[in-house]
C-alpha atoms as a PDB file:
ATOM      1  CA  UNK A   1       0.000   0.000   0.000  1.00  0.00           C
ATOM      2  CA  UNK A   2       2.436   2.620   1.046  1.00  0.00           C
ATOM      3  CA  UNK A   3       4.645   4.729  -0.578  1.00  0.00           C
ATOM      4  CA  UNK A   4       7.526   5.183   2.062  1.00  0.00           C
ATOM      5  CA  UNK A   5       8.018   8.664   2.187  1.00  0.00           C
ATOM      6  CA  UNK A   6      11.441  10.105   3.509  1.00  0.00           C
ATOM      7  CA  UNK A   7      10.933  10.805   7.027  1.00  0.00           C
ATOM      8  CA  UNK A   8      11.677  13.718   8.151  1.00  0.00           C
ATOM      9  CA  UNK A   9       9.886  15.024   4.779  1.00  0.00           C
ATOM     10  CA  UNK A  10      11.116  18.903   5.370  1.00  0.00           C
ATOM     11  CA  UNK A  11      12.828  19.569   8.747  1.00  0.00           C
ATOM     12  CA  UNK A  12      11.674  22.699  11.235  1.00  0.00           C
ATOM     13  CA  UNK A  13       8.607  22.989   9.945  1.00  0.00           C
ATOM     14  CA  UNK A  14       5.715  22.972  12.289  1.00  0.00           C
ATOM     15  CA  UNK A  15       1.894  23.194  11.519  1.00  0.00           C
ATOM     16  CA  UNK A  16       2.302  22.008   7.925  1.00  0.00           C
ATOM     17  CA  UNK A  17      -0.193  22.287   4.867  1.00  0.00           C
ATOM     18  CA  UNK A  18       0.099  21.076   1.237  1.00  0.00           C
ATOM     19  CA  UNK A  19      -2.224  21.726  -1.359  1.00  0.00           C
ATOM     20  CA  UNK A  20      -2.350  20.707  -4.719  1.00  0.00           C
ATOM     21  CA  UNK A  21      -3.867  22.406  -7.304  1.00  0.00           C
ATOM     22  CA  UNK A  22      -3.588  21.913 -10.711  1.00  0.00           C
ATOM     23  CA  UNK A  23      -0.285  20.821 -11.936  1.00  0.00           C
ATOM     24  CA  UNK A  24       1.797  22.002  -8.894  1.00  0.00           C
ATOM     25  CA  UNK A  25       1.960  21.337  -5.371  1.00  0.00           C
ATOM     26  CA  UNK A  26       2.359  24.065  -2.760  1.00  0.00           C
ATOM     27  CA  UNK A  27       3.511  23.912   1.004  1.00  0.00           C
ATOM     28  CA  UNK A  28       3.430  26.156   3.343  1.00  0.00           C
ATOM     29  CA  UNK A  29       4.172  26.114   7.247  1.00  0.00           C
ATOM     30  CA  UNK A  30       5.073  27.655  10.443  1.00  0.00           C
ATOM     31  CA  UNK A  31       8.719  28.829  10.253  1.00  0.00           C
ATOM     32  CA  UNK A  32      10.741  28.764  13.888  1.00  0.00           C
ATOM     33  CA  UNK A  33      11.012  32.619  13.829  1.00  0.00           C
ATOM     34  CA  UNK A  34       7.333  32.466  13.573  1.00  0.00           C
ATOM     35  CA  UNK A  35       7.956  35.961  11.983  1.00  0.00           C
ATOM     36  CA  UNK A  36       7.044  35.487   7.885  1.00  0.00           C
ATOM     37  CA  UNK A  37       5.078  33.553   5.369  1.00  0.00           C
ATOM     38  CA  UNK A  38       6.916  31.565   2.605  1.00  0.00           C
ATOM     39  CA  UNK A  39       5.821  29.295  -0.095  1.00  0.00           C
ATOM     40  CA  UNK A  40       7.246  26.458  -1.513  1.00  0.00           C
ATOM     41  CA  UNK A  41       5.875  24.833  -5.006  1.00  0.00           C
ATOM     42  CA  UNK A  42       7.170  21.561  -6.985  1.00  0.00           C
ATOM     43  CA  UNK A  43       5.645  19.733  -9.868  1.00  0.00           C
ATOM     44  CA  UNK A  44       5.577  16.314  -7.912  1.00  0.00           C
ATOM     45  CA  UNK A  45       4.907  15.493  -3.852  1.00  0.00           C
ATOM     46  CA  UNK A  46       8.398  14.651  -3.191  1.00  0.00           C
ATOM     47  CA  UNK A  47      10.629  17.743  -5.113  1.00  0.00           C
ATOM     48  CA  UNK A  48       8.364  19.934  -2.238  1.00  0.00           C
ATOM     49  CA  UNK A  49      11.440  18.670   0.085  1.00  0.00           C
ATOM     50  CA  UNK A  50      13.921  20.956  -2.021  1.00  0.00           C
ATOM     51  CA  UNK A  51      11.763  23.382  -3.527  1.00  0.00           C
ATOM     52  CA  UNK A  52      13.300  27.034  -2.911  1.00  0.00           C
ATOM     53  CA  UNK A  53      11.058  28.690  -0.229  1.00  0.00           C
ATOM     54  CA  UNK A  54       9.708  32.166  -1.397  1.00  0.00           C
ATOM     55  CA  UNK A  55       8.465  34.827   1.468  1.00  0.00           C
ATOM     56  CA  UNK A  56       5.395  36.027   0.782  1.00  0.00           C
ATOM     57  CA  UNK A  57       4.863  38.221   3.627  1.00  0.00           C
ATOM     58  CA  UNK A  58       6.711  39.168   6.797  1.00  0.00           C
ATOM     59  CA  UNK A  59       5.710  40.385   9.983  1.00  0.00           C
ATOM     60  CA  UNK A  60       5.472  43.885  10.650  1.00  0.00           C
ATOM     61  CA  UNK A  61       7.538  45.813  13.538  1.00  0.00           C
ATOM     62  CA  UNK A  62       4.512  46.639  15.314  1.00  0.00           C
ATOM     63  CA  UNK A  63       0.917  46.593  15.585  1.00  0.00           C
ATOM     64  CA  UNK A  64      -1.525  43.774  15.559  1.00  0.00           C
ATOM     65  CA  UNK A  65      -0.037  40.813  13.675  1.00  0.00           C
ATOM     66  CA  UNK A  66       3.550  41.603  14.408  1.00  0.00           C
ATOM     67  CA  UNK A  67       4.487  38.215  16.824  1.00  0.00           C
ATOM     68  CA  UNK A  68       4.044  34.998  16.651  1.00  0.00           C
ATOM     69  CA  UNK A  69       3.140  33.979  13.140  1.00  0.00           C
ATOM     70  CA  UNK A  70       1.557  30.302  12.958  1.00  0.00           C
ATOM     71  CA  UNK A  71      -0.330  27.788  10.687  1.00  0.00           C
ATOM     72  CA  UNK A  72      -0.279  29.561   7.843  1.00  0.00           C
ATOM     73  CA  UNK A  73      -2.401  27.610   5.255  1.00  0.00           C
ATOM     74  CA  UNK A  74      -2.908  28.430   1.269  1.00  0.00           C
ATOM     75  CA  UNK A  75      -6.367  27.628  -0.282  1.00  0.00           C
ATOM     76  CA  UNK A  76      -8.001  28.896  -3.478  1.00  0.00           C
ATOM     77  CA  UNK A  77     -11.151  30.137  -3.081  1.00  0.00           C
ATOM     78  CA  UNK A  78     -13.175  31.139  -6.360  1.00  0.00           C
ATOM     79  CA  UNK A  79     -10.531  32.330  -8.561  1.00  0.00           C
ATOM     80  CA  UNK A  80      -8.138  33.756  -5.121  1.00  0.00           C
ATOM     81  CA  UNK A  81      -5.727  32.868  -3.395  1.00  0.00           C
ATOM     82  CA  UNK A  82      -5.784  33.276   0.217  1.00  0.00           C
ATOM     83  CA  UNK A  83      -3.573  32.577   3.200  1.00  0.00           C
ATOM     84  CA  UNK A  84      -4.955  31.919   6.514  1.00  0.00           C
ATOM     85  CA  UNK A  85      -2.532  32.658   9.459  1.00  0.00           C
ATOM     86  CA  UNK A  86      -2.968  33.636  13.323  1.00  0.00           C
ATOM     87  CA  UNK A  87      -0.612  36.241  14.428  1.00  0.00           C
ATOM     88  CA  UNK A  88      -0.543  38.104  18.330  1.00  0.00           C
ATOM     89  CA  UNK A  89       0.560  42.020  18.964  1.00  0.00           C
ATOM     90  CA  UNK A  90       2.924  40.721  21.610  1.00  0.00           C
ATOM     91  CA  UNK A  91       4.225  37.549  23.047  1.00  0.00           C
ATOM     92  CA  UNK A  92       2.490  38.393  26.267  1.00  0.00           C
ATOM     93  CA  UNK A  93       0.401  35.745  27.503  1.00  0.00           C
ATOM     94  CA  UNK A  94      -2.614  37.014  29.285  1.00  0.00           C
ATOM     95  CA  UNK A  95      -5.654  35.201  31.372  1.00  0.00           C
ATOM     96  CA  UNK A  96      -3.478  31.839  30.627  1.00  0.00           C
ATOM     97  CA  UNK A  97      -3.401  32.195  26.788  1.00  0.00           C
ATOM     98  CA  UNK A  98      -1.300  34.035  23.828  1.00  0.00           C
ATOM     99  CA  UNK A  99      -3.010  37.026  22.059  1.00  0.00           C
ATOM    100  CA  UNK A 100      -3.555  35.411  18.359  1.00  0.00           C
ATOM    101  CA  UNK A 101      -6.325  36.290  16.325  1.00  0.00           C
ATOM    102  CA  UNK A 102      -7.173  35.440  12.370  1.00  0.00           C
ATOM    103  CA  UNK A 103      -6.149  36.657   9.650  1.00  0.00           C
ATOM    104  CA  UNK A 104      -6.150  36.357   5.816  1.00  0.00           C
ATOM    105  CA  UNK A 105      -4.124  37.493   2.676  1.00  0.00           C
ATOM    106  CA  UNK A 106      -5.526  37.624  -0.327  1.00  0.00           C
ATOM    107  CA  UNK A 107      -3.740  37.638  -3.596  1.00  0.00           C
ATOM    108  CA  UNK A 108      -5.562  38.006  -6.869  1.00  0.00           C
ATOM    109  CA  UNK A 109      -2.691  37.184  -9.196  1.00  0.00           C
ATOM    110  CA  UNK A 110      -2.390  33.637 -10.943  1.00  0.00           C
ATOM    111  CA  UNK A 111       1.212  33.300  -9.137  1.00  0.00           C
ATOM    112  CA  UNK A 112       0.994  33.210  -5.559  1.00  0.00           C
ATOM    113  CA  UNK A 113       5.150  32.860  -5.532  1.00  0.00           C
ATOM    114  CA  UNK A 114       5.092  36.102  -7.200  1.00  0.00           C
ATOM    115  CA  UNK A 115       2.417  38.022  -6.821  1.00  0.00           C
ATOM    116  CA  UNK A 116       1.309  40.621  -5.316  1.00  0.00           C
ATOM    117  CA  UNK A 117      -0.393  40.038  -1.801  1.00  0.00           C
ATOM    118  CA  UNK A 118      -2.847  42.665   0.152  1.00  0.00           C
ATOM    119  CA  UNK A 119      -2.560  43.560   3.444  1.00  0.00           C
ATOM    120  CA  UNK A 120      -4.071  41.395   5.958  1.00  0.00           C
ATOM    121  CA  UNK A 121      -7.344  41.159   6.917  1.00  0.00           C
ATOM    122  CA  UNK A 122      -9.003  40.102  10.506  1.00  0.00           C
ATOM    123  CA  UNK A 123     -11.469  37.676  10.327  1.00  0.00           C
ATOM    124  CA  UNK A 124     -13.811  38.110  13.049  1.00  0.00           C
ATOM    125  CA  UNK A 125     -16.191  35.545  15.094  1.00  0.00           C
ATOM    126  CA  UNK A 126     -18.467  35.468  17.332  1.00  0.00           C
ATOM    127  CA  UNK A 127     -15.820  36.158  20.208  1.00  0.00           C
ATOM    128  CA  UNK A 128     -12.811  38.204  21.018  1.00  0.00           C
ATOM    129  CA  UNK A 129     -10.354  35.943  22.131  1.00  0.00           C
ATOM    130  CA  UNK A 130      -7.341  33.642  21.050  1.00  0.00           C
ATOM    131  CA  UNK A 131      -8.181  32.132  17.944  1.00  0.00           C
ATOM    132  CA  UNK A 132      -6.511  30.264  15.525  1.00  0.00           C
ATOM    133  CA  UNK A 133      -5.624  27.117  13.515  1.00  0.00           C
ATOM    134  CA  UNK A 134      -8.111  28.559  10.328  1.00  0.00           C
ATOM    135  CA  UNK A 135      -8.950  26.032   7.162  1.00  0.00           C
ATOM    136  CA  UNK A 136     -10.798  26.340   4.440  1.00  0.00           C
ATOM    137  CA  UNK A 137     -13.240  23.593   2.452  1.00  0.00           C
ATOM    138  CA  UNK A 138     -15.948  23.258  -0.359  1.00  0.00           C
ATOM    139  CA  UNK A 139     -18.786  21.636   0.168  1.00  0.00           C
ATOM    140  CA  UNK A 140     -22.515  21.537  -0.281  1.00  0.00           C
ATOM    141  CA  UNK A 141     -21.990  24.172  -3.232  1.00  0.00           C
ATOM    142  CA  UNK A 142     -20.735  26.319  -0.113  1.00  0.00           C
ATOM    143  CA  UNK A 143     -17.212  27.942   1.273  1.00  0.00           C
ATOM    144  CA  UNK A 144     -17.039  27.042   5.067  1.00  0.00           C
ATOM    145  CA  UNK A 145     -14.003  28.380   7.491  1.00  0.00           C
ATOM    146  CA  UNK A 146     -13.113  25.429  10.360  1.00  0.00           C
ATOM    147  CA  UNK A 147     -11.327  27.131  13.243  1.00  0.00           C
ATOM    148  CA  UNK A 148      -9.866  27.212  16.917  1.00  0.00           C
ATOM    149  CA  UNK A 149     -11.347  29.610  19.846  1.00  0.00           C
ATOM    150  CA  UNK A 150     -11.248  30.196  23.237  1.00  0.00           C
ATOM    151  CA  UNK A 151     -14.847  30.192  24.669  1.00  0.00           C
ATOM    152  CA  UNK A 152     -14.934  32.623  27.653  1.00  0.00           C
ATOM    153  CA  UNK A 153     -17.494  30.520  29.289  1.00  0.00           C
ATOM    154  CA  UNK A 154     -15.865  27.133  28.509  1.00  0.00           C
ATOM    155  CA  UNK A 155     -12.474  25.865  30.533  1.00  0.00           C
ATOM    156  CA  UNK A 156      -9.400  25.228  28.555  1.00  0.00           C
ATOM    157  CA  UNK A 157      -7.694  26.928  25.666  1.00  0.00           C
ATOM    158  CA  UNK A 158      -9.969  26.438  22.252  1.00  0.00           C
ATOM    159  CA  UNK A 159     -12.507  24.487  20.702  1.00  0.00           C
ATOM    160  CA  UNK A 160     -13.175  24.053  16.972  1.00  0.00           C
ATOM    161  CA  UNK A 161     -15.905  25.854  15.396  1.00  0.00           C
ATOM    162  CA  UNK A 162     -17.223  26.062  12.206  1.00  0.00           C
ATOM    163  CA  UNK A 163     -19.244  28.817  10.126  1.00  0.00           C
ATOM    164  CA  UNK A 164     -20.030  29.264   6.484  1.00  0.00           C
ATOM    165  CA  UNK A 165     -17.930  32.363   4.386  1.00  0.00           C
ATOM    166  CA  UNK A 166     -19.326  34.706   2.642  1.00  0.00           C
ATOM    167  CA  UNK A 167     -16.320  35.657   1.311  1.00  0.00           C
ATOM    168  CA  UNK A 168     -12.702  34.637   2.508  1.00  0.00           C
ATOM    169  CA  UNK A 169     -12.452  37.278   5.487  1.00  0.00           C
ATOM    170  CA  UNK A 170     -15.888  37.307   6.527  1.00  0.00           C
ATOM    171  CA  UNK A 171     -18.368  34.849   7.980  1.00  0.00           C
ATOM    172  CA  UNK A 172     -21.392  34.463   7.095  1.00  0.00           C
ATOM    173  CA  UNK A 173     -24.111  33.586  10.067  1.00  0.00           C
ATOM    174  CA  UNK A 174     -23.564  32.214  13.373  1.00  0.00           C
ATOM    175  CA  UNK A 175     -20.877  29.650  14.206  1.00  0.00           C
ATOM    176  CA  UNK A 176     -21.795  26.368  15.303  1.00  0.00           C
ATOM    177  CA  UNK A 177     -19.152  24.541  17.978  1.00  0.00           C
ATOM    178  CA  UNK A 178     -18.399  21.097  16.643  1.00  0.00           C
ATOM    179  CA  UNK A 179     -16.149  19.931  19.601  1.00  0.00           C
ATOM    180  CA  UNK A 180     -14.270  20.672  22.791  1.00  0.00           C
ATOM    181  CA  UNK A 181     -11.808  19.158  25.145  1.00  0.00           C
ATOM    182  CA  UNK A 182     -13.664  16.653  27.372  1.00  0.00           C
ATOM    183  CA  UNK A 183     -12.052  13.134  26.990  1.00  0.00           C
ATOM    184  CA  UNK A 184      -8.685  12.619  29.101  1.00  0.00           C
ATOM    185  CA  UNK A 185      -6.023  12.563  25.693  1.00  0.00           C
ATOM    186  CA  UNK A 186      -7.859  16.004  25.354  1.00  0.00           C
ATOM    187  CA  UNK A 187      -6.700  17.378  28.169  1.00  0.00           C
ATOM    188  CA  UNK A 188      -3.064  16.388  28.907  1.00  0.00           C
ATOM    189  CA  UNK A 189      -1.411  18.976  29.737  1.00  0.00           C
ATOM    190  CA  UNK A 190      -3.455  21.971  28.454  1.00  0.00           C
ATOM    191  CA  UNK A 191      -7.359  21.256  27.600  1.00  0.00           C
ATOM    192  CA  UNK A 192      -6.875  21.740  23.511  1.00  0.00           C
ATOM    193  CA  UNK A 193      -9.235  21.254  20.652  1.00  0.00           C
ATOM    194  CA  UNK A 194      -7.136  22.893  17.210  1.00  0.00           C
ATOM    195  CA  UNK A 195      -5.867  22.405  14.293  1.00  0.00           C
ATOM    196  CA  UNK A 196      -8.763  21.012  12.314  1.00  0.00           C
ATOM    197  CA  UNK A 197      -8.432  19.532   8.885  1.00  0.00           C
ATOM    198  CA  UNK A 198     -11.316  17.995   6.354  1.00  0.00           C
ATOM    199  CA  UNK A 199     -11.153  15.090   4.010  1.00  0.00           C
ATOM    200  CA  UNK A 200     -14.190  13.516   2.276  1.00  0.00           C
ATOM    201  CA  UNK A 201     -14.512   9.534   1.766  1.00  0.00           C
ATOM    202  CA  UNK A 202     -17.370   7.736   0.537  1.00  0.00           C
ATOM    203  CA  UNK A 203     -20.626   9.452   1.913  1.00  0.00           C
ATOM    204  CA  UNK A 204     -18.885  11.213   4.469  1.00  0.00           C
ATOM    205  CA  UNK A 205     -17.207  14.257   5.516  1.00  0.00           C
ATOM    206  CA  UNK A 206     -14.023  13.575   8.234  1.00  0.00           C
ATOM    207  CA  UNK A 207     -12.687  16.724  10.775  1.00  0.00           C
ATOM    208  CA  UNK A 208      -9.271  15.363  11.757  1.00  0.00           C
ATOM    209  CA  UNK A 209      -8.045  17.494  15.252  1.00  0.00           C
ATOM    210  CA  UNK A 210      -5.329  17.729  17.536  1.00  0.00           C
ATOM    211  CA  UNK A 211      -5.536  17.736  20.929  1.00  0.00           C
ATOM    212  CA  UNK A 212      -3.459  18.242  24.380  1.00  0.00           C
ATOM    213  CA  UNK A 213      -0.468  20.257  25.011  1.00  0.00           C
ATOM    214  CA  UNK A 214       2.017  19.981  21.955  1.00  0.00           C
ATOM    215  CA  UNK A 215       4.740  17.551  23.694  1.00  0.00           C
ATOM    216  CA  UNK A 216       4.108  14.160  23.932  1.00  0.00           C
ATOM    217  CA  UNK A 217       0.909  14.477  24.720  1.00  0.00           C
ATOM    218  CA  UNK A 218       0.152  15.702  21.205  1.00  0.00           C
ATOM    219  CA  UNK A 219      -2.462  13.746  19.301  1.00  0.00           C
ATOM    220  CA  UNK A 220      -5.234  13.275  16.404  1.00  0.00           C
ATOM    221  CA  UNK A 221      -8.595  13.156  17.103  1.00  0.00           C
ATOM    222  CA  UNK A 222     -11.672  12.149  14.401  1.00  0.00           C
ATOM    223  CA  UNK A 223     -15.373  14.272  13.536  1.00  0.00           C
ATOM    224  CA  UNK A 224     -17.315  12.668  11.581  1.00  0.00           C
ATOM    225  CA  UNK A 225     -20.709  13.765   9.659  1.00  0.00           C
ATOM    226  CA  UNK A 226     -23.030  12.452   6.765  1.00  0.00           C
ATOM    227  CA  UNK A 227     -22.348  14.515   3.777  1.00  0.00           C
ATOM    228  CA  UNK A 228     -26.200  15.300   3.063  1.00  0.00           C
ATOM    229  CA  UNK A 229     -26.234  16.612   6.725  1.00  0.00           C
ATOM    230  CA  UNK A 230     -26.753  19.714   8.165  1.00  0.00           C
ATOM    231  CA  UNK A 231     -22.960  20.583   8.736  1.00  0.00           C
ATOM    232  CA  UNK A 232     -23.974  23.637  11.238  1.00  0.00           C
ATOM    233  CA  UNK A 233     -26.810  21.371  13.259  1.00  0.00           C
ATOM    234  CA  UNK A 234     -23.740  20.068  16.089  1.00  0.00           C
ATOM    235  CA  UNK A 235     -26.651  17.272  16.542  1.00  0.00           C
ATOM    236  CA  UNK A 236     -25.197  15.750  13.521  1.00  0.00           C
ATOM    237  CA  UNK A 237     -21.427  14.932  13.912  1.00  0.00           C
ATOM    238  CA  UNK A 238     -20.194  12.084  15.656  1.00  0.00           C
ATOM    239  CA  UNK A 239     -16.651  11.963  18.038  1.00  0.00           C
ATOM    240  CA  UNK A 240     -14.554   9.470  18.228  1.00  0.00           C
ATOM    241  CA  UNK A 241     -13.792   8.308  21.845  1.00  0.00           C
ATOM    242  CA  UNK A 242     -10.430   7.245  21.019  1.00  0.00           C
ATOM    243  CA  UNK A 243      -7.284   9.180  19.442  1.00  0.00           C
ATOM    244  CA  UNK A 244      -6.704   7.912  16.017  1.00  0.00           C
ATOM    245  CA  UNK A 245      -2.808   9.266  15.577  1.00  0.00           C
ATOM    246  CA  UNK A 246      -0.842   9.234  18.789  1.00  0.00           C
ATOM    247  CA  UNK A 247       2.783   8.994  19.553  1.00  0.00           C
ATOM    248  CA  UNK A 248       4.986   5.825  19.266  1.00  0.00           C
ATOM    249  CA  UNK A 249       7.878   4.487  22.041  1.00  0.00           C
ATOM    250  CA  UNK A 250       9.011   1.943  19.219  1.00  0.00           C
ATOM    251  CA  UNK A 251       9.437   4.187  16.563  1.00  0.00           C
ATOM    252  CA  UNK A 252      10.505   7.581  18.235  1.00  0.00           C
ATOM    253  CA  UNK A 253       8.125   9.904  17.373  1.00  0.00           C
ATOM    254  CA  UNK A 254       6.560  11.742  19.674  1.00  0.00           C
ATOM    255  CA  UNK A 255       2.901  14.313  19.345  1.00  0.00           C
ATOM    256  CA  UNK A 256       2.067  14.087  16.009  1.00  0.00           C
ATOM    257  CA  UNK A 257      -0.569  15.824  14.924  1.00  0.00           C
ATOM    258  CA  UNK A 258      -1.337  19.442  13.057  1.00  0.00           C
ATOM    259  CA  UNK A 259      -1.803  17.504  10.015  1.00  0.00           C
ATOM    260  CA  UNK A 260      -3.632  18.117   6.669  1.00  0.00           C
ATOM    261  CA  UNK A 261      -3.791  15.678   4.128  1.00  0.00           C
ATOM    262  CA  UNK A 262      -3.196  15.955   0.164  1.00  0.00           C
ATOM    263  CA  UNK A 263      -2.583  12.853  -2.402  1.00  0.00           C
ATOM    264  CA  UNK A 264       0.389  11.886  -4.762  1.00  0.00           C
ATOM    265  CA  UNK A 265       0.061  11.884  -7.913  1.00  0.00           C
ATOM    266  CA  UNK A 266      -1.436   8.196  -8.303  1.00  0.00           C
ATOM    267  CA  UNK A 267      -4.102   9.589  -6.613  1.00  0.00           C
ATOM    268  CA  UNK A 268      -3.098   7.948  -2.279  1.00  0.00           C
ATOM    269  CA  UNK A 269      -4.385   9.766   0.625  1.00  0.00           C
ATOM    270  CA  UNK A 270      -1.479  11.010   1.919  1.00  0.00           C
ATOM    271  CA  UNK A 271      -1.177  12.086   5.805  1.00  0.00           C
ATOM    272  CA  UNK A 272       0.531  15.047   6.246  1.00  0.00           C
ATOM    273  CA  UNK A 273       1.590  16.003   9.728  1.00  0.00           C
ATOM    274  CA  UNK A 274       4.667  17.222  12.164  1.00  0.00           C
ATOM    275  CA  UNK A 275       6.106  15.232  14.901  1.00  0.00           C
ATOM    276  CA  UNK A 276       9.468  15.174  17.263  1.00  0.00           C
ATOM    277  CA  UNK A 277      11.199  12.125  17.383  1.00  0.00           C
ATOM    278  CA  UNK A 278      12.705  13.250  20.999  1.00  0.00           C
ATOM    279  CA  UNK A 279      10.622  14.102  24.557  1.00  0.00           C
ATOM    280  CA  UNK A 280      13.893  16.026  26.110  1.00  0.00           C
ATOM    281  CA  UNK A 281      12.814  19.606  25.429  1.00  0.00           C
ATOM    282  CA  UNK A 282      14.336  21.891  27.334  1.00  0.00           C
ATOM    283  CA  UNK A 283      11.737  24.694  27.993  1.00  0.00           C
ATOM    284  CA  UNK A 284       8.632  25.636  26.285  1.00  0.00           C
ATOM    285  CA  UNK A 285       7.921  22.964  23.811  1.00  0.00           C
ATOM    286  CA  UNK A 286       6.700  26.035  21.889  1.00  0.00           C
ATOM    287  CA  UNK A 287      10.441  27.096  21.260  1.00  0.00           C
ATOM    288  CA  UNK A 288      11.764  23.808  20.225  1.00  0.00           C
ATOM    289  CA  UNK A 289      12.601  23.904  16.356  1.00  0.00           C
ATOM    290  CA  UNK A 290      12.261  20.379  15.653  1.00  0.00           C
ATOM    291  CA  UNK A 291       8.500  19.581  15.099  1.00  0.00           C
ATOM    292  CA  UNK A 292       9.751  18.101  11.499  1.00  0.00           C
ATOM    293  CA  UNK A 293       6.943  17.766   8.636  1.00  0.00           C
ATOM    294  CA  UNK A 294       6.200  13.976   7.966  1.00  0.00           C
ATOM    295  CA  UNK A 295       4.050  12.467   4.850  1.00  0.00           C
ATOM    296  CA  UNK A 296       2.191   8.688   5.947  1.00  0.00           C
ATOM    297  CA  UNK A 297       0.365   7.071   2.979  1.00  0.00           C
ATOM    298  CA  UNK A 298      -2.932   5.617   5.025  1.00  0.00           C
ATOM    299  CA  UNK A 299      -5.654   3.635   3.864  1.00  0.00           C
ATOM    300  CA  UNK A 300      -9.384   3.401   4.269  1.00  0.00           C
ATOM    301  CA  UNK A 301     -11.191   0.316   6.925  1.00  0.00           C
ATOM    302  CA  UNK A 302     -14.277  -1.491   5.338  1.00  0.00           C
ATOM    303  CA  UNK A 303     -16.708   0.644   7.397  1.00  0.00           C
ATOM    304  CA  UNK A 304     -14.981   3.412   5.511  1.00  0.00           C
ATOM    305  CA  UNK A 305     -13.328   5.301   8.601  1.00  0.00           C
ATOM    306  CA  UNK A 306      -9.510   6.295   7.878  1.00  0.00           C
ATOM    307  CA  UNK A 307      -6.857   3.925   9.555  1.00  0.00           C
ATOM    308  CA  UNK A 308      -3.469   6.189  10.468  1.00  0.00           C
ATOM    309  CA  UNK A 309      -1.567   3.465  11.868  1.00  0.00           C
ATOM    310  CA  UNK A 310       1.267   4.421  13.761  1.00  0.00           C
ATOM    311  CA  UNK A 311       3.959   7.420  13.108  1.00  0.00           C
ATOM    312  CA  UNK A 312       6.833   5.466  11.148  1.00  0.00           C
ATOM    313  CA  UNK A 313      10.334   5.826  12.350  1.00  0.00           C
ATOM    314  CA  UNK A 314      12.882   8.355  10.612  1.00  0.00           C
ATOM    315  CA  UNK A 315      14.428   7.052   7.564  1.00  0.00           C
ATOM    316  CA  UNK A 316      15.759   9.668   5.129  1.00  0.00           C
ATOM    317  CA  UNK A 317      16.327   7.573   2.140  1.00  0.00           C
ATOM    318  CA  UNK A 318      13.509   6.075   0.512  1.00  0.00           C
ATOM    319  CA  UNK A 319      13.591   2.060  -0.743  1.00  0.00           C
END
């Protein structure tokens, strides 16, 4: 079944997100400055390891996205492209939690590489707090935006909402919470819902999260809803008890998770996600460089749920 991708697939690069569109594939992640945005593009899955990185955007000296850049994430959303990033004012942390909000660039030029981006936009929600961890999907004839927030009235750091666009800064209705942190792999170490990312199998849509603080502790959780259904009626999606992506002793990889998923170009689901293969951090995990991008072919069970397996061990040369 699986093509064995090099593992690490690009090193110190958290958060990571591939899309393919068209003839090219594009990547794009959290850099450890946290302080610019930079594509990469190749013609095939695997030249995106030595593709030259192009910044896009950097941070500005001051003002309200001018720290902590993270999860950037390129989609194209009828006929732009847009990046979605969180960014803070400070590195403060206040009432427990960083300052991030969302934000999106918007570039109306057929290269993203080189063209020319606009300044970026808040999205707004429902609430003013630390948000973050922003996709974007098509479905129902509809553009949706799948998020992270902190819910004054709800304990622990975010939960994952979802609302539909009606265009790619601004949403369009009320949000609808799909989950929060209440099972114990939720809630190691901070109480965590983020990081969302949608795939579509048979005749149903899948919400892949990550959840607990972003050591070891670091793991995948599964959403799951009909694809006729209601996607803003909470009623409708179903929660997996269980992790379905956790870390391994045997193979020395440790909180994977922040994943997205794309396919080669035979047309495999392809797992794309960033793990350590080391617990000894000294510090704030958030500081540690070495959250290392990772591709994992995976495969589809007979009742048509997605089977991860386990993080593979490093091995840089492929077969």
């Amino acid at each position: 079944m699986s093509t064995p991708w090099p593992n690490p697939f690009i090193e110190q690069r958290a958060d990571p997100f591939i899309l393919r569109h068209e003839q090219h594939y594009y990547f794009i992640a959290s850099v450890p400055a946290y302080d610019r945005l930079e594509l990469r593009r190749a013609s095939t899955l695997l030249d995106l390891r030595h593709a030259e990185p192009v910044v896009v955007w950097r941070k500005p000296e001051s003002g309200p996205c001018s720290e902590l850049i993270w999860a950037p994430e390129l989609h194209r959303i009828d006929e732009q492209w847009v990046i979605y990033f969180a960014a803070a004012p400070t590195r403060d942390i206040k009432d427990g939690l960083f300052q991030h909000r969302m934000y999106a660039l918007v570039c109306d030029d057929a290269d993203p590489l080189n063209g020319r981006w606009q300044a970026p936009r808040r999205v707004f929600s429902q609430f003013d707090t630390f948000a973050l961890d922003a996709t974007h999907f098509a479905h129902q004839g509809k553009n949706w935006y799948l998020w992270a927030q902190k819910d004054p009235a709800i304990p622990g750091n975010s939960n994952l909402y979802l609302a539909e666009l009606l265009n790619p800064w601004t949403l369009k209705g009320a949000p609808t919470m799909l989950s929060r942190p209440e099972y114990e792999w939720e809630c190691a170490g901070f109480s965590v819902n983020e990081g969302p990312a949608v795939i579509q199998h048979g005749d149903r849509l899948f919400v892949t999260y990550s959840a607990s603080a972003t050591d070891e502790n670091y793991c995948m959780g599964l959403l799951s809803i009909g694809i006729e259904q209601d996607l803003l009626d909470a009623a409708n999606w179903r929660k997996s008890a269980r992790p379905v992506f956790t870390s391994n002793w045997d193979n020395h990889q440790y909180g994977p998770g922040h994943n997205c998923f794309t396919q080669d170009e035979n047309g495999e689901d392809v797992l794309v996600y960033h793990a350590r293969n080391y617990t000894e951090i000294e510090g704030d995990p958030l500081w540690d460089p070495n959250r290392h991008t990772r591709l994992k072919s995976f495969v589809w069970r007979e009742d048509g749920t997605p089977d991860f397996g386990v993080p593979p061990a490093d091995y840089t040369s492929v077969p």
